[in-house]
Each structure stands twice: as C-alpha cells, then as structure tokens.
Protein backbone atom coordinates (compact mmCIF):
# COMPACT_ATOMS: atom_id res chain seq x y z
CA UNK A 1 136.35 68.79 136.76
CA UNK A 2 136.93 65.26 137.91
CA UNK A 3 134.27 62.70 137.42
CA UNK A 4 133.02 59.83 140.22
CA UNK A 5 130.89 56.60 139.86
CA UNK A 6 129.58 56.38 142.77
CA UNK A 7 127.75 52.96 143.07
CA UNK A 8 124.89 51.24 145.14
CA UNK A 9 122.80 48.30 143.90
CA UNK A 10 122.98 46.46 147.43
CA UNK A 11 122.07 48.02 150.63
CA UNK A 12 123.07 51.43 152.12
CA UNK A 13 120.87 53.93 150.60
CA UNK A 14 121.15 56.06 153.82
CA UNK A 15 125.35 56.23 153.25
CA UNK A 16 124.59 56.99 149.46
CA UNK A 17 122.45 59.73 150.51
CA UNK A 18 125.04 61.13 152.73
CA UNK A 19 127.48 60.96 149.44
CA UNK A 20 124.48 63.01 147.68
CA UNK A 21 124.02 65.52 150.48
CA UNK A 22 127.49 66.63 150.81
CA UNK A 23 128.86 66.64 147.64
CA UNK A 24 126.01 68.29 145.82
CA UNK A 25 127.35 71.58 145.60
CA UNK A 26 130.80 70.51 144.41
CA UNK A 27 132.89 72.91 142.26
CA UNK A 28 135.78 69.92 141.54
CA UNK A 29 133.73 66.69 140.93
CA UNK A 30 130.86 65.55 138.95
CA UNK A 31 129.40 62.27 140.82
CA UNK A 32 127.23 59.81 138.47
CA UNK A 33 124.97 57.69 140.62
CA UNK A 34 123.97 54.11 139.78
CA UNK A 35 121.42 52.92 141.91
CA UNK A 36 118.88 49.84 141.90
CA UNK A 37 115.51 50.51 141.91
CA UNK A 38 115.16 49.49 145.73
CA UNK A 39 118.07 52.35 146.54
CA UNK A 40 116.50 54.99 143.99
CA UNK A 41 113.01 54.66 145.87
CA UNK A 42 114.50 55.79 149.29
CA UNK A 43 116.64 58.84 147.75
CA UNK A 44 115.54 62.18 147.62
CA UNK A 45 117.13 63.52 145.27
CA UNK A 46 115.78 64.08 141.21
CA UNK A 47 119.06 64.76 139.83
CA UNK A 48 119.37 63.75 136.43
CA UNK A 49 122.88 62.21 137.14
CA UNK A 50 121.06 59.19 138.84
CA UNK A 51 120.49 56.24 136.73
CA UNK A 52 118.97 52.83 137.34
CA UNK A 53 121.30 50.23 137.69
CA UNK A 54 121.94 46.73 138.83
CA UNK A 55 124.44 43.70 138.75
CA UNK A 56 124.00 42.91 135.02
CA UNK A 57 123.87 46.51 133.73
CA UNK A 58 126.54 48.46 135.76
CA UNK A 59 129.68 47.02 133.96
CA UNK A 60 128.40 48.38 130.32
CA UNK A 61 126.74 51.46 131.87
CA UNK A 62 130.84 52.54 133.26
CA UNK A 63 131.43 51.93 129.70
CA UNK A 64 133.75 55.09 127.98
CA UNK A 65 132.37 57.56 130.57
CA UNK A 66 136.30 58.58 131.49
CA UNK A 67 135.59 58.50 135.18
CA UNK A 68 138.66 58.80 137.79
CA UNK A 69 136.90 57.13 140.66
CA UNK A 70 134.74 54.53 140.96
CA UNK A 71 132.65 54.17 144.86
CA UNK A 72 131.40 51.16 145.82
CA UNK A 73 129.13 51.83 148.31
CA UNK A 74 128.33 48.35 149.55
CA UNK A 75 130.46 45.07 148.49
CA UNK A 76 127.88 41.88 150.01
CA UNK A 77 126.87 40.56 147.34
CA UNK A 78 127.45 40.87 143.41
CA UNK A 79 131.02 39.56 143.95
CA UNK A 80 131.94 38.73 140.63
CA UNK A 81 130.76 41.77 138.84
CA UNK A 82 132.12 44.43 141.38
CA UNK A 83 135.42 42.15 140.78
CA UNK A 84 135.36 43.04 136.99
CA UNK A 85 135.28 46.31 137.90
CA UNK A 86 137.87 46.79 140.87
CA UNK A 87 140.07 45.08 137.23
CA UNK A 88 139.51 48.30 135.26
CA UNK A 89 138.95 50.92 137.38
CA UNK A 90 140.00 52.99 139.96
CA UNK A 91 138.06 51.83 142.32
CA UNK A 92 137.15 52.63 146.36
CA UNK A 93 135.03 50.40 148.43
CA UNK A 94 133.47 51.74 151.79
CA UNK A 95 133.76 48.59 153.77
CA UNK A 96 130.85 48.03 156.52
CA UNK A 97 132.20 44.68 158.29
CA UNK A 98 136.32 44.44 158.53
CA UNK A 99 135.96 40.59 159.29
CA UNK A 100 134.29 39.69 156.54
CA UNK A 101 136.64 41.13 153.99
CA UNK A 102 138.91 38.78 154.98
CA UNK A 103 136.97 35.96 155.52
CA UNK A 104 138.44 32.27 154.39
CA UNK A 105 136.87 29.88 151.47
CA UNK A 106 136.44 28.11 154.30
CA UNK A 107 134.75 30.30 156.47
CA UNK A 108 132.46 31.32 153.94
CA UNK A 109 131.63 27.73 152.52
CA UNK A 110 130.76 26.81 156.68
CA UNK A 111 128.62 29.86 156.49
CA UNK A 112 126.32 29.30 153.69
CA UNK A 113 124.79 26.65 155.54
CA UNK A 114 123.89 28.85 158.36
CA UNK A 115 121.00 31.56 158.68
CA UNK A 116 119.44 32.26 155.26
CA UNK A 117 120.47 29.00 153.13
CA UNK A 118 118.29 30.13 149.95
CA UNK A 119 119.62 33.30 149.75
CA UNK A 120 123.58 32.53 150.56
CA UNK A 121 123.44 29.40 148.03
CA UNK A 122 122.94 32.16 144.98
CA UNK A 123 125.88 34.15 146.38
CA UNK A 124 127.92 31.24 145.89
CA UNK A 125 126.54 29.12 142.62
CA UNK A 126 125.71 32.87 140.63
CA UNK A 127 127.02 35.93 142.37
CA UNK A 128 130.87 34.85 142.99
CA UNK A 129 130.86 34.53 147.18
CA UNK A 130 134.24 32.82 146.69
CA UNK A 131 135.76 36.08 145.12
CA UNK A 132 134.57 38.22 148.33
CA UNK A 133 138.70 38.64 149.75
CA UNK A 134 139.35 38.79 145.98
CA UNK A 135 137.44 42.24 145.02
CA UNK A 136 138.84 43.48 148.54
CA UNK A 137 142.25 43.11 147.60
CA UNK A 138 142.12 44.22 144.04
CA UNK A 139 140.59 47.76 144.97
CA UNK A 140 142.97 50.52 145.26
CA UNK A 141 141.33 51.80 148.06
CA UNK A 142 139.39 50.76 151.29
CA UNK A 143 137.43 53.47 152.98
CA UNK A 144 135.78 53.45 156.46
CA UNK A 145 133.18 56.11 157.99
CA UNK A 146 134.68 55.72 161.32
CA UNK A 147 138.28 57.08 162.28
CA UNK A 148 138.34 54.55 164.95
CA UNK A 149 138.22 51.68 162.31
CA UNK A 150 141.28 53.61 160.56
CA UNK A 151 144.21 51.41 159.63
CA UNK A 152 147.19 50.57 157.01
CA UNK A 153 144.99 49.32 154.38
CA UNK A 154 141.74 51.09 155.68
CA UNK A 155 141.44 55.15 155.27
CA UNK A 156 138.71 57.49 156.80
CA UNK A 157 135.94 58.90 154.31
CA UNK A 158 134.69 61.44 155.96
CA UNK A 159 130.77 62.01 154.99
CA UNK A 160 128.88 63.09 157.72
CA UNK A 161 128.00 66.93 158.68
CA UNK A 162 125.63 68.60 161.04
CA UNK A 163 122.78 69.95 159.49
CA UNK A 164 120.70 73.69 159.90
CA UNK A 165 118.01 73.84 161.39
CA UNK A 166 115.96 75.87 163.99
CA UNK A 167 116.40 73.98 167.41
CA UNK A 168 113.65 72.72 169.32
CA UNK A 169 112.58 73.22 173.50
CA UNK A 170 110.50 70.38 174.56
CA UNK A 171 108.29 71.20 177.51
CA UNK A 172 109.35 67.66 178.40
CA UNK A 173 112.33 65.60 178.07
CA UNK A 174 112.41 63.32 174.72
CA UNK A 175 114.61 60.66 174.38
CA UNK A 176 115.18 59.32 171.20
CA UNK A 177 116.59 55.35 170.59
CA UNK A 178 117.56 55.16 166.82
CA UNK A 179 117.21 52.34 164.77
CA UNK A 180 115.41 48.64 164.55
CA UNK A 181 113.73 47.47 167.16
CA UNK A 182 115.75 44.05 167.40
CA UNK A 183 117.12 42.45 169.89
CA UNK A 184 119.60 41.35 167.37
CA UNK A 185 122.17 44.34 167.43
CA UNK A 186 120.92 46.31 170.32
CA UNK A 187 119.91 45.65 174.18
CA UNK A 188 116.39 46.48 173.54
CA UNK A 189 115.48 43.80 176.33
CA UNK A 190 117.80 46.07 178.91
CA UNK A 191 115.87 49.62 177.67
CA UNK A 192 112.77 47.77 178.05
CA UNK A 193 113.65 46.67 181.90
CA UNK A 194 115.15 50.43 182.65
CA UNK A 195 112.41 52.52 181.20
CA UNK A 196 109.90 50.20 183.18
CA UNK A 197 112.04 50.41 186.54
CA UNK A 198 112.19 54.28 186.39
CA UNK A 199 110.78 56.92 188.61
CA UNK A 200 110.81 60.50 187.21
CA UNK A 201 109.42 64.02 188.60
CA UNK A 202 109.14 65.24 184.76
CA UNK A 203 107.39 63.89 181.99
CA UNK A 204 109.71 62.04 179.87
CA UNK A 205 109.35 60.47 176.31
CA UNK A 206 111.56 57.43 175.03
CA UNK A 207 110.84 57.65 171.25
CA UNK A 208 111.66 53.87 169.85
CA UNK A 209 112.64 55.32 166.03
CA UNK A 210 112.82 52.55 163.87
CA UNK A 211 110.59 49.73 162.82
CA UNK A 212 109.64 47.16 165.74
CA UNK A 213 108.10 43.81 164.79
CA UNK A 214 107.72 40.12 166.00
CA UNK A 215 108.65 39.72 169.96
CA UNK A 216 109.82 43.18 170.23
CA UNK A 217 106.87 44.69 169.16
CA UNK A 218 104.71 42.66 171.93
CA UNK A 219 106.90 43.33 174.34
CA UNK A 220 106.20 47.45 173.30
CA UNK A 221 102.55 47.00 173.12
CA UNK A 222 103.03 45.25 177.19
CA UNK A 223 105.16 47.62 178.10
CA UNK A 224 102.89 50.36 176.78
CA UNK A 225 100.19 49.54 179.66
CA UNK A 226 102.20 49.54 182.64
CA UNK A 227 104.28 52.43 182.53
CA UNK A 228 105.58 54.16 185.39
CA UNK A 229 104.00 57.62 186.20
CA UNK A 230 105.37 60.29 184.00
CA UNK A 231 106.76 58.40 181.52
CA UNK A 232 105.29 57.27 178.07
CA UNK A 233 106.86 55.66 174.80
CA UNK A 234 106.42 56.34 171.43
CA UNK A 235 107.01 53.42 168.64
CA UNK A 236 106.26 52.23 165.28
CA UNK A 237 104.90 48.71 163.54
CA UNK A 238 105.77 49.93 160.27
CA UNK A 239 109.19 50.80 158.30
CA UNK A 240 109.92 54.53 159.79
CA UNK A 241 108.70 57.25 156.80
CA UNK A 242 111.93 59.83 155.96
CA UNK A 243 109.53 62.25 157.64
CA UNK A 244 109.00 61.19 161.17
CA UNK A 245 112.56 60.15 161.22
CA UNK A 246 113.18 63.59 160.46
CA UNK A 247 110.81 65.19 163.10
CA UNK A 248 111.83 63.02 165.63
CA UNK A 249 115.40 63.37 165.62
CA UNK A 250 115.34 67.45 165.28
CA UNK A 251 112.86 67.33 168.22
CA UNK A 252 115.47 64.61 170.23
CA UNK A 253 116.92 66.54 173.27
CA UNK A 254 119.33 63.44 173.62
CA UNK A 255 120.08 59.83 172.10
CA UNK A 256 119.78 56.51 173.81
CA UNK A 257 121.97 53.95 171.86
CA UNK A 258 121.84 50.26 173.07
CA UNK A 259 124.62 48.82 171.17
CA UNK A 260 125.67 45.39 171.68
CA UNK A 261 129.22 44.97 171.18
CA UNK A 262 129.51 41.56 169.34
CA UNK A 263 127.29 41.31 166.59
CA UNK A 264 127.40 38.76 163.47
CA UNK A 265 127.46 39.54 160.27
CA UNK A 266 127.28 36.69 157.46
CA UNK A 267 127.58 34.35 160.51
CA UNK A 268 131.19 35.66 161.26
CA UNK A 269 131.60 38.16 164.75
CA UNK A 270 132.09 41.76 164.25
CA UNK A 271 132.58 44.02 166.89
CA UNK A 272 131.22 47.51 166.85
CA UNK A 273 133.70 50.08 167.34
CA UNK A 274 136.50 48.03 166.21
CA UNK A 275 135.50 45.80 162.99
CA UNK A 276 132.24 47.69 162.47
CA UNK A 277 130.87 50.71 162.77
CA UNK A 278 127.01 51.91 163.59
CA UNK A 279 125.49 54.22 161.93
CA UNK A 280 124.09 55.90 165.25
CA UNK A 281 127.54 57.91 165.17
CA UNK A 282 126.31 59.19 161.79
CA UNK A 283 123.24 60.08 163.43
CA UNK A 284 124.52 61.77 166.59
CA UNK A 285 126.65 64.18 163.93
CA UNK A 286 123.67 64.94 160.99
CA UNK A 287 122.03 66.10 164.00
CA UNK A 288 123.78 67.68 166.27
CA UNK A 289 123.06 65.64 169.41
CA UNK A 290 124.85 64.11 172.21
CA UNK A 291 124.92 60.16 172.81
CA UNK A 292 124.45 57.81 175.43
CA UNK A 293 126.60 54.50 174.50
CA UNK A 294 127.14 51.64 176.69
CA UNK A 295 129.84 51.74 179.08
CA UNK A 296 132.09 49.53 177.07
CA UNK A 297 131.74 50.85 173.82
CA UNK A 298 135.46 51.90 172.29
CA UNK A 299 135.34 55.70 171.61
CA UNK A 300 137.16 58.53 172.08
CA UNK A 301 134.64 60.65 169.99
CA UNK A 302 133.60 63.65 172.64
CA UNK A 303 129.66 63.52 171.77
CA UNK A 304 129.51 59.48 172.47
CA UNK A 305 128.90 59.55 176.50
CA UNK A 306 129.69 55.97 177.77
CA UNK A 307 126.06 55.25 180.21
CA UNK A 308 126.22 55.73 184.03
CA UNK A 309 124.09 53.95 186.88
CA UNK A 310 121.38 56.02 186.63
CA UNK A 311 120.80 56.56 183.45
CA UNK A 312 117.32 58.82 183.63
CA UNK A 313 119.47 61.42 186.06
CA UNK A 314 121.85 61.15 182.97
CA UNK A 315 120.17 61.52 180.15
CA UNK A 316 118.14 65.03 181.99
CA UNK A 317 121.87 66.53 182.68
CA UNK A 318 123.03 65.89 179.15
CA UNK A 319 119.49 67.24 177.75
CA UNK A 320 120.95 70.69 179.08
CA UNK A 321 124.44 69.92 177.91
CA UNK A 322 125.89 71.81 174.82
CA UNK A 323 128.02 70.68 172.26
CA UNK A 324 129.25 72.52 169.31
CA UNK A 325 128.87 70.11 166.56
CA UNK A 326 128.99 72.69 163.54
CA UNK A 327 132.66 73.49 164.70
CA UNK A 328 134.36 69.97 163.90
CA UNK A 329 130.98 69.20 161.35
CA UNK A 330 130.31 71.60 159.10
CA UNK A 331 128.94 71.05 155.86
CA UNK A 332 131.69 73.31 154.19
CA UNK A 333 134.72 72.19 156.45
CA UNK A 334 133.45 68.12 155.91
CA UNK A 335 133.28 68.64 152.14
CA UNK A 336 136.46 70.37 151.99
CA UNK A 337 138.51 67.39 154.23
CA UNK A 338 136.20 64.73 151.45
CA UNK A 339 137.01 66.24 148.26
CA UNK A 340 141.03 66.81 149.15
CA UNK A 341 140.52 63.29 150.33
CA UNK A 342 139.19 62.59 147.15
CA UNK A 343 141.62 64.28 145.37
CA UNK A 344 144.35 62.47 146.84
CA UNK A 345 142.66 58.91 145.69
CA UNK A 346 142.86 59.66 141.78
C-alpha cells in the first residue's frame, strides 16, 4: 500500500474534505492528514490518521514516515517551509490562482503595500513571500480541480463525486445561490435588482447560502420588505453551519451562480474559468444539480447553463430538467480515475 501526506495548515478545508470523502475507502493508499487546528475544527472526520499540524511542526512531523506523495493542499502562505519540503519530497500542490504562481519579486513587493499591509508584511519579513514562484517550480507536480484550467505544467485532480441521497419535490421552486454574500467575487448587486424586478405565478424561494455581512447584509434585510408577490428569500448573518448547507443544497431544485469573471487575488487579476476556478462547479457535482452561470463564463461542462434574458422562466424549465450526474460522477468511477492518477504521480 502506498502512503500520502496530504497537507492543509492554510485555507481549503472544504477541498481537504473532498480528499477525505473520496479516498476513504481506498484499498491502494494510506493518506496521513496534517491539519491546523482552524482546518481540523471544520472536518468531519475522527480518523486517527489526522494530526495537528502547522508551519513549524510539519517539516519534523514528515520526518522517516516513507511516504510517496506529499499534497499540498493550499500554497499562500508558509512559503519557506512548504519550499523545504517540495526539496525532499515528492511533492503535488493543488494550485487555486494560476497568476499568482507566477507572480514577479516585483509584483509581489508592489502588492504588499496594497489591501491587508499587516498581514502581507509577515509573508514577506517571516514566511518567505519572495520564494512563492520558487516552491511552484520545485514541485514535481501541479494539480488543478478544473479540466478547463488543464495545461503543460498543470494536470487535472479529479476529486469531486455526486453524492446518495433521497431526492427532494418542493411544492415550490427553491433556488439556491452558493457561497458569500460579497459583492467582491459575485454580482450579488445584479441578483438583488432581478429577484426584486420579478413577477412569478408560483411561489419561489432564492436561498442566499453563505454568510452575508456589512452592505450586503442591509441591502438583504431592505430587500426582505419589498418583495414582489410570490417570492421570498432566505439568508444568513452568521458563518453557514455544515448542516443547513447540507439541507439546503439537497433541497435546491436548481443553482444560481453570480460569478464575476475578473476577480483579484493577492492584488493580482485572476479570471475564473481560465486562471481560477470556483468552487460552485464542485458544488453543482457533490450534488447533483444543474447551474445557472453568467453568459460569459468559459465552460464546456454540460451541467453549467450560461443565463438567458429571463432568467425566472429559466431557472422553472431547468427545475424540471434531468441530468445524470452519477454517470460521469460516481464515487467509485471518480476514485478509480484519482487513485490511477495518483498512481501515475509516484
């Protein structure tokens, strides 16, 4: 049996869980997880191969443990230790923005001064910012979650499967909008001006599934008293429990996905769909549902529906639509294409 590191002591517990999920039943590898405390506390999962980690600990924890692969599941911070380790082992890194892999000193140096000074100052003076391109290049492998993002140097991990479970009928339509309610990476101010503007025979539900705060969250609570008839929204002031999420997206009879194509991340552009993926794709897939994408969002992914005129008349057609997710996203077929994958890595 082949033995993985896989590692997260930065930010995407939700991708490490996805890791977890699908390769928990594996007859060829044995995964060790080291997680910080912050990613530990939003896994469920008791397995004793999870241990506590972070940036000073990891190095002497990989120690002698004769493992084939080491994961990276986030590189944005911790530069200088996940550099020691791309040096002695072999090691994959699931990269989240393409741009920034490949960013300049320069760049990076003109960035620190930009959005959170504080916090970008200690990536450079104590957590190696300047070695970023560094721990990119000296990793045997980059891995993406996307196909579209697929490319010489970047290969497809593929993670996500549809999961069982008993399907819902809604006496009413629900539409589901996953994510943060910020204006920052999605066109919350456009759903906001739609779902006012609309006129529907049927009841119809626009659940906002993610945390909304600051001007979003006013503009909610406003919008919340002068709905049109037969409409209503649902929302949420507070970080979205694992539970709700859960309910809500099972119950979803379609998803809603405001994506703004340029987004930013460490002050340098990303594009989504080309340098950067969303994790509403992962989404759509865990849960077998079809999505409504902006009209100039890059995808040739059958599920992803780029958004017509009107969008209500839309979203009621493609509540009735079918779409046989299990057949391309299977648990067993995804964790057969991961572990050959995987295989093919050591």
């Amino acid at each position: 049996m082949k033995k993985i590191a896989y590692i997260e002591i930065d930010t995407h517990a939700e991708i490490a869980q996805a890791f977890m999920d699908i390769m928990k039943d594996s007859r060829d590898f044995a995964v060790d997880y080291y997680f910080s405390k912050r990613i530990k506390d939003q896994i469920n999962d008791s397995s004793e191969a999870v241990f506590l980690s972070d940036s000073s600990m990891i190095l002497d924890q990989l120690k002698g443990k004769g493992y084939d692969l080491v994961v990276i599941g986030t590189v944005h911070r911790y530069f200088n230790t996940f550099l020691a380790i791309t040096k002695k082992y072999n090691t994959a890194i699931i990269t989240h923005n393409l741009n920034f892999t490949k960013a300049s000193k320069l760049s990076l140096m003109k960035s620190v001064f930009k959005g959170d000074v504080i916090f970008r100052l200690k990536l450079w003076l104590k957590e190696g910012l300047f070695y970023n391109t560094k721990v990119y290049q000296k990793a045997q492998s980059l891995l993406v979650l996307d196909e579209a993002l697929v490319s010489e140097r970047h290969q497809f991990l593929p993670l996500f499967y549809t999961r069982d479970f008993d399907p819902i009928k809604n006496d009413n339509l629900i539409v589901v909008i996953p994510g943060g309610v910020s204006q920052k990476r999605r066109d919350y101010a456009y759903i906001f001006k739609t779902i006012q503007d609309l006129k529907s025979d049927k009841h119809c539900e626009f659940v906002f599934l993610g945390k909304a705060k600051d001007d979003e969250l006013k503009q909610l609570e406003r919008l919340s008293q002068r709905l049109p008839e037969n409409i209503s929204i649902t929302y949420f002031s507070e970080r979205v429990s694992a539970e709700d999420f859960e309910k809500w997206m099972q119950k979803a009879d379609v998803l809603w996905c405001p994506i703004q194509q340029e987004t930013e991340f460490f002050s340098m552009k990303e594009t989504y769909g080309v340098t950067k993926m969303t994790g509403n794709l992962g989404d759509a897939v865990a849960y077998g549902k079809l999505a409504v994408f902006p009209g100039d969002y890059p995808s040739k992914l059958e599920f992803i529906i780029p958004e017509k005129e009107k969008v209500l008349d839309q979203l009621k057609t493609l509540s009735q639509t079918s779409f046989d997710f299990h057949n391309t996203y299977s648990k067993e077929g995804v964790q057969e294409k991961l572990e050959q994958f995987l295989n093919s890595l050591i």
